[in-house]
N, C-alpha and C. Protein backbone atom coordinates (compact mmCIF):
# COMPACT_ATOMS: atom_id res chain seq x y z
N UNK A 1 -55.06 -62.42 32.97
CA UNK A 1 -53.86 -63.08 33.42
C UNK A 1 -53.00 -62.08 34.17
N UNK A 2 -52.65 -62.55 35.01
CA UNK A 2 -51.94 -61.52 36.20
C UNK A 2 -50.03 -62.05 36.02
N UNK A 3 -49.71 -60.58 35.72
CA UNK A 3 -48.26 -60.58 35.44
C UNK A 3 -47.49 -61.19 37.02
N UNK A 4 -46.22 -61.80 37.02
CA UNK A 4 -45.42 -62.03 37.90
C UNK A 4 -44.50 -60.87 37.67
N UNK A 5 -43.77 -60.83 39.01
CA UNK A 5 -42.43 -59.66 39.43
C UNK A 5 -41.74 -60.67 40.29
N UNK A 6 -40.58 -60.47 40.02
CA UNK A 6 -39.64 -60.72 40.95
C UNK A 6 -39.77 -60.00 42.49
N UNK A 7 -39.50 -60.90 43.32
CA UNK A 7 -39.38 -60.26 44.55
C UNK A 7 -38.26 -60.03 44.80
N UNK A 8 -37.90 -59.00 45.37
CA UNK A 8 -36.57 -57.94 45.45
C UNK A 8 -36.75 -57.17 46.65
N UNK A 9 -35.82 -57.21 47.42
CA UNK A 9 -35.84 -56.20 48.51
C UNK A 9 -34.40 -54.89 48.24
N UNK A 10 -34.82 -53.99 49.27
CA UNK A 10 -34.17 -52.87 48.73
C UNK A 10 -32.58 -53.13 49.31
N UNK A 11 -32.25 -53.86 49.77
CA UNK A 11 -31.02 -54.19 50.04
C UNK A 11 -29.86 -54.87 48.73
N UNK A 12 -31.00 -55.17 47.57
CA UNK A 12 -30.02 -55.65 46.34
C UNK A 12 -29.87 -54.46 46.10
N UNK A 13 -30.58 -53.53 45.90
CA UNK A 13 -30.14 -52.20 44.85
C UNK A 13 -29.07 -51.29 45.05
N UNK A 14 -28.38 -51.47 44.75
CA UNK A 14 -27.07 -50.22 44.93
C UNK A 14 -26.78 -48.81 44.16
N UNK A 15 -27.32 -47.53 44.51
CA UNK A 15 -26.51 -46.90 43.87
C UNK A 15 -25.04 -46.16 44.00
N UNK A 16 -24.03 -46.34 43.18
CA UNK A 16 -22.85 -45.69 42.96
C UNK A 16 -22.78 -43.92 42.43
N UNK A 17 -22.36 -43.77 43.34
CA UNK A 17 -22.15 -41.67 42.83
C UNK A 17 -21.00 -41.37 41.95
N UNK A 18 -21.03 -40.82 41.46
CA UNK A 18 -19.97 -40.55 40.34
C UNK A 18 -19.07 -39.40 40.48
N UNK A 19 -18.34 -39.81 41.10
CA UNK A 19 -17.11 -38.61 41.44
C UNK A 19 -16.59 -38.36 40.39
N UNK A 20 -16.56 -37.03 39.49
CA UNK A 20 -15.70 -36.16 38.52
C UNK A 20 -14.02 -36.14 39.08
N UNK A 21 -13.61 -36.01 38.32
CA UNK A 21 -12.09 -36.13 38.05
C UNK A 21 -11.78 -34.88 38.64
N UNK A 22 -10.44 -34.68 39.57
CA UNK A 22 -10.18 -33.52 40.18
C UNK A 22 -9.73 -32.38 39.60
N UNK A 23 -8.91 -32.96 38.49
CA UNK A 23 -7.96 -32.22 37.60
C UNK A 23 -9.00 -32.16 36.72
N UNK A 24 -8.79 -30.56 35.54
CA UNK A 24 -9.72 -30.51 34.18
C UNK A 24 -8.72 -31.13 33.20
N UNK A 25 -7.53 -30.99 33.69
CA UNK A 25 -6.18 -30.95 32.45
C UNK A 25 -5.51 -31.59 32.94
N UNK A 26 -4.78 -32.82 32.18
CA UNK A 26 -4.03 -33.83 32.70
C UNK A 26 -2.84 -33.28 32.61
N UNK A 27 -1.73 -33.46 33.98
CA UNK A 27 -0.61 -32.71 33.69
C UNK A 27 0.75 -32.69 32.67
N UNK A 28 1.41 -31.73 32.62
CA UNK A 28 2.44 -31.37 31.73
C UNK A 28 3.21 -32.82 31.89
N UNK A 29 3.83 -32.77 30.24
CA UNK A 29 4.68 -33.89 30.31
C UNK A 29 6.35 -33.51 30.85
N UNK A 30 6.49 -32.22 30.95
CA UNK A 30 7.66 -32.08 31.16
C UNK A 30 7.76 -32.13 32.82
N UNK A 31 6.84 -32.61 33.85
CA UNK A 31 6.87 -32.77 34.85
C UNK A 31 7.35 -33.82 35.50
N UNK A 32 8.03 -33.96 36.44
CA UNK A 32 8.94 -35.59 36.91
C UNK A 32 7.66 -35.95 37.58
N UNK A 33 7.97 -37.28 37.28
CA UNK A 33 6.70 -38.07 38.03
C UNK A 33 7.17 -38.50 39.13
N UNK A 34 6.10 -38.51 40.43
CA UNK A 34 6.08 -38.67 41.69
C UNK A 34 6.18 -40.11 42.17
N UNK A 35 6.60 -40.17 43.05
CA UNK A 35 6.99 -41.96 43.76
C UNK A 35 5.87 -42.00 44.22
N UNK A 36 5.10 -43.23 43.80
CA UNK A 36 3.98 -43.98 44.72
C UNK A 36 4.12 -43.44 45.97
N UNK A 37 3.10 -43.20 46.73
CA UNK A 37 3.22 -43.32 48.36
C UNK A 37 3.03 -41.32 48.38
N UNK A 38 3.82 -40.54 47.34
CA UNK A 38 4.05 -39.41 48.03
C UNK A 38 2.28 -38.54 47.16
N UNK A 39 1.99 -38.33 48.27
CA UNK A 39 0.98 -37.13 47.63
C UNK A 39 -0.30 -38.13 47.18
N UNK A 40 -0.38 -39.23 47.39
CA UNK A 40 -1.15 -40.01 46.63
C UNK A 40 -0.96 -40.38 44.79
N UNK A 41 0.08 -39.76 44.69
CA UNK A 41 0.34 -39.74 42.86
C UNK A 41 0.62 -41.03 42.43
N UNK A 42 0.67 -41.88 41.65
CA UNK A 42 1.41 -42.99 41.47
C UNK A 42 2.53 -42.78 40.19
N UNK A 43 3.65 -43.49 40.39
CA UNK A 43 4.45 -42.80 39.31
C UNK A 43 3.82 -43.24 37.70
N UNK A 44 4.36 -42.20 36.84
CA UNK A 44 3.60 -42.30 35.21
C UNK A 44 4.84 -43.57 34.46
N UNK A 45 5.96 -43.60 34.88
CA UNK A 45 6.54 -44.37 34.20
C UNK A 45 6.70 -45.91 34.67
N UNK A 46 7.09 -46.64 33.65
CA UNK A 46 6.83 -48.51 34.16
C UNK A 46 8.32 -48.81 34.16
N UNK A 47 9.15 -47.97 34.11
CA UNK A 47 10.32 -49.00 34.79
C UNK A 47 10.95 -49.18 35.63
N UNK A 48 10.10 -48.92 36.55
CA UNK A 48 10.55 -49.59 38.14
C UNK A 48 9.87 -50.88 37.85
N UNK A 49 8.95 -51.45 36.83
CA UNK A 49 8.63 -52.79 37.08
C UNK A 49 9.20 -53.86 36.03
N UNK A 50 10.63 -52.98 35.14
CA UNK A 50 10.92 -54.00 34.09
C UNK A 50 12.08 -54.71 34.89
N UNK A 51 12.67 -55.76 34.42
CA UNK A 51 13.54 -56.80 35.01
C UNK A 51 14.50 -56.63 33.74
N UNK A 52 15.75 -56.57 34.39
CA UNK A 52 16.91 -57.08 33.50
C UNK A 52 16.73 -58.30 32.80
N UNK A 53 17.23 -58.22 31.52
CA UNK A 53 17.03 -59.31 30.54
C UNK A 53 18.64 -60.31 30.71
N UNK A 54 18.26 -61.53 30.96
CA UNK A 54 19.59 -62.48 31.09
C UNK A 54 20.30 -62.75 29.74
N UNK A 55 19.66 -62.44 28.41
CA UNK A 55 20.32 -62.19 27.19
C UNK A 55 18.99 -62.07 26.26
N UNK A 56 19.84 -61.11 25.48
CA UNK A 56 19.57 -59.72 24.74
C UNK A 56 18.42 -60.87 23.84
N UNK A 57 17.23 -59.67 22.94
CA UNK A 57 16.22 -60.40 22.50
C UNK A 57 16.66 -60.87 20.75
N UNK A 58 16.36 -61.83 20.77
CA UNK A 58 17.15 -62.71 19.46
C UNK A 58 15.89 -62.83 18.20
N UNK A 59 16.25 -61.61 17.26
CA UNK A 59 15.77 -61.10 16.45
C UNK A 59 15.20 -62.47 15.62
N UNK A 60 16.21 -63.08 15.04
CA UNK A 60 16.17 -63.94 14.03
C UNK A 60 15.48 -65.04 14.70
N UNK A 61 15.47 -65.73 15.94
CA UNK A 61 14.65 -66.30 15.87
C UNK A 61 12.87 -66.24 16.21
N UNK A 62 12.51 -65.16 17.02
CA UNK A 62 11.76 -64.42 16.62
C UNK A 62 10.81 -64.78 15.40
N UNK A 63 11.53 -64.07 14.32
CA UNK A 63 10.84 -64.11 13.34
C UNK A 63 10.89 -65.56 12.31
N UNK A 64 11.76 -66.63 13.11
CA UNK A 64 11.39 -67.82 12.30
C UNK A 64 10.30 -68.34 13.28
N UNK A 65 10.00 -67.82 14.17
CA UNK A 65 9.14 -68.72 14.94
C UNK A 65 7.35 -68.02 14.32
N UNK A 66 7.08 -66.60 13.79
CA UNK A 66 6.20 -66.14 13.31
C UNK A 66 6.44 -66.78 11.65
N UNK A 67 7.12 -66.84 11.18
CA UNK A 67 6.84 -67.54 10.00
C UNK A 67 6.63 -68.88 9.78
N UNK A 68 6.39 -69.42 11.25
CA UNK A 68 6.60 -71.02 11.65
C UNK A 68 5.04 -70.73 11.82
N UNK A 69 4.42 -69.89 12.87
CA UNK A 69 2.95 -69.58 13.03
C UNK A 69 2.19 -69.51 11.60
N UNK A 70 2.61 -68.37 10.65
CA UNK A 70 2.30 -68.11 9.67
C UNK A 70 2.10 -68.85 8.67
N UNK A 71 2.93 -70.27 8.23
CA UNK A 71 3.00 -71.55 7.26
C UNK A 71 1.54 -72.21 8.22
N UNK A 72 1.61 -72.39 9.56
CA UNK A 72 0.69 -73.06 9.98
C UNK A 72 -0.53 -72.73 9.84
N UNK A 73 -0.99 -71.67 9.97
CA UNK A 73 -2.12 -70.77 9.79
C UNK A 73 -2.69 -71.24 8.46
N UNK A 74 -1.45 -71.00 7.50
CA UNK A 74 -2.34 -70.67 6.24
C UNK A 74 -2.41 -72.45 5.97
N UNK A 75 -1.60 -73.12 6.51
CA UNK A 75 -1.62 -75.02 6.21
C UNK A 75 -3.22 -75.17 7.01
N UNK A 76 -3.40 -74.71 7.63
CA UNK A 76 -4.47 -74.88 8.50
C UNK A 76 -5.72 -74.39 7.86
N UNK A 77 -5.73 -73.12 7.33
CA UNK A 77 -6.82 -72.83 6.15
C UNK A 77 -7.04 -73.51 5.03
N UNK A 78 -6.08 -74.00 4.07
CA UNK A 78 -6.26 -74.28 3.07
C UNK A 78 -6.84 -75.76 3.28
N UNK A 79 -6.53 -76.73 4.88
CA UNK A 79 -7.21 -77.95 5.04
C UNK A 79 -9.02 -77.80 5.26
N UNK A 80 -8.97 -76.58 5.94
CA UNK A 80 -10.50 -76.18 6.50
C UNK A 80 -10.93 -76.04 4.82
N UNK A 81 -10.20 -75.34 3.86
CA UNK A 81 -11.47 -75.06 2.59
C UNK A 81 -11.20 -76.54 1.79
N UNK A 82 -10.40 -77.21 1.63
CA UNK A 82 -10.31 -78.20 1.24
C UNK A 82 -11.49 -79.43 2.04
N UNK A 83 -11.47 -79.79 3.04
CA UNK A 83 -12.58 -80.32 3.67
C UNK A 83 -14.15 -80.22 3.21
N UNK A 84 -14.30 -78.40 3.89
CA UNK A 84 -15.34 -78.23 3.31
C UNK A 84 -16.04 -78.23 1.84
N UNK A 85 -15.21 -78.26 0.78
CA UNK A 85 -15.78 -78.12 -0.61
C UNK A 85 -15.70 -79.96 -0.92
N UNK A 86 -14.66 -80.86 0.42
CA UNK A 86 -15.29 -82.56 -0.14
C UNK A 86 -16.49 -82.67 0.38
N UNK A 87 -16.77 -82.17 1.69
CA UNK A 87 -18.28 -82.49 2.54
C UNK A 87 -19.03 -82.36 1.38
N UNK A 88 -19.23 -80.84 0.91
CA UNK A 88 -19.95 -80.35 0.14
C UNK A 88 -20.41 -80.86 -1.15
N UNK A 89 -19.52 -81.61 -1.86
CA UNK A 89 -19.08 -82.50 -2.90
C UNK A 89 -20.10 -84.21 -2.90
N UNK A 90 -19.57 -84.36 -1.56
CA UNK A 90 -20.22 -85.17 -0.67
C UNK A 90 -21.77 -85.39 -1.02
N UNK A 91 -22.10 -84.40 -0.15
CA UNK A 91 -23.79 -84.40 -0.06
C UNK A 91 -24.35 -84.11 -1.27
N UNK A 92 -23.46 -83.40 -2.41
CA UNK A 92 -24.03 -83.26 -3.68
C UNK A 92 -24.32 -84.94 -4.25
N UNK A 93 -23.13 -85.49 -3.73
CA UNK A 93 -23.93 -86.82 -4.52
C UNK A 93 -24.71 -87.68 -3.92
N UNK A 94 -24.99 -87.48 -2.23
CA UNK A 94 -25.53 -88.18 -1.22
C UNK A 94 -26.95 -87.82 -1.60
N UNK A 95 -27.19 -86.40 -1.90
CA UNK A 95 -28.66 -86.23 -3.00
C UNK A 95 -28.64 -86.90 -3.95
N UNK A 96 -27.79 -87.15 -4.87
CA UNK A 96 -28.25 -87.78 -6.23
C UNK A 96 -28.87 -89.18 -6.18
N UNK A 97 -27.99 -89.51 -5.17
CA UNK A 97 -28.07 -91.25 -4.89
C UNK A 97 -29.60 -90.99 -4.31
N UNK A 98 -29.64 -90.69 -3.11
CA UNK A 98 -31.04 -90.61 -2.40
C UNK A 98 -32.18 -90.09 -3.25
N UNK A 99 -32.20 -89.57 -4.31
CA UNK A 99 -33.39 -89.44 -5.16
C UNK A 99 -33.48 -90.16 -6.27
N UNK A 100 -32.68 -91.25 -6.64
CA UNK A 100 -32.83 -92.56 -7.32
C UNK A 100 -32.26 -92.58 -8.94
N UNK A 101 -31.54 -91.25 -8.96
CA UNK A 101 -30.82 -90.95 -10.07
C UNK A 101 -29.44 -92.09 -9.95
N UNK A 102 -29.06 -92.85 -11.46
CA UNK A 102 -28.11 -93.74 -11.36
C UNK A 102 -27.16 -93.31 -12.17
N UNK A 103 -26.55 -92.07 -12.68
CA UNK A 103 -25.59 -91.02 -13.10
C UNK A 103 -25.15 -89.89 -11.81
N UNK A 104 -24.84 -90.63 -10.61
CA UNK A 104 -24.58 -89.85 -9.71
C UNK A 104 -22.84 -89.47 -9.77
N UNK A 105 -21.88 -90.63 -10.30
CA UNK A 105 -20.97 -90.54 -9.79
C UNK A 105 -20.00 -90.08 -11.16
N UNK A 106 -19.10 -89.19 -10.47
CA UNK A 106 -18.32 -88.65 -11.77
C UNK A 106 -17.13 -89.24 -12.44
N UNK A 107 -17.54 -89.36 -13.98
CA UNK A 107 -16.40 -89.92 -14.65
C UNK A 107 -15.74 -89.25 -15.33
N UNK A 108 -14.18 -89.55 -15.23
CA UNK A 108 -13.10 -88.05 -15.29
C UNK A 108 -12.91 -89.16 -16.84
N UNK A 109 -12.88 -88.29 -18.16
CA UNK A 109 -12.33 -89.10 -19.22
C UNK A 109 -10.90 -88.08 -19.54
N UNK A 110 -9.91 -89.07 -19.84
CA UNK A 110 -8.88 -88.26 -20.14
C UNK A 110 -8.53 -88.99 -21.86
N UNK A 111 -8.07 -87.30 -22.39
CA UNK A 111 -7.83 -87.49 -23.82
C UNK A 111 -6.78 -88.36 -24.52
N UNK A 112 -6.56 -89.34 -25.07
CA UNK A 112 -5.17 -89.49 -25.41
C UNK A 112 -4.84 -88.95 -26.58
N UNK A 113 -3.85 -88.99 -26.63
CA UNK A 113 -3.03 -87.89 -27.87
C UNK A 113 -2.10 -88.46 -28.95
């Protein structure tokens, strides 16, 4: 049996060269960082790109809105294990029935006193 190959010409193959980093040592922090444009450097700090805030960040609600996430999360788990242990419950008696046993279904007796 004779193997197949892809046909491929040498025009897919690309190789990329790997230019090393110019610097060995990344520079001092006590150095001012350079404006885009000069020297090729780009500046090290980001706030030339932050925006004034139109009012200040509001702590408290914040954190009712993560404890709003947080009730949901865990409301949301406890439905997923609740589900799964009726499925489960489920098919325990969906066997009993289907193998012709007639003590499939459970009777809760409660004590009186």
């Amino acid at each position: 049996m004779k193997t197949q190959r892809p046909i491929s010409s040498d025009g897919e193959h690309v190789v990329l060269k790997f230019r090393p980093r110019t610097s060995a040592h990344p520079p001092a922090h006590h150095e001012q960082p350079r404006e885009a444009g000069k020297s090729g450097q780009v500046a090290r700090d980001l706030s030339r790109y932050e925006r004034p805030r139109e009012e200040p960040d509001d702590f408290r609600q914040r954190m009712l809105a993560n404890i709003a996430a947080f009730a949901f999360t865990v409301a949301l788990t406890a439905i997923g294990i609740w589900l799964a242990v009726s499925i489960a419950d489920l098919r325990k008696t969906q066997d009993c029935v289907l193998m012709g046993r007639r003590d499939c279904a459970r009777i809760s007796v409660i004590p009186r006193g």
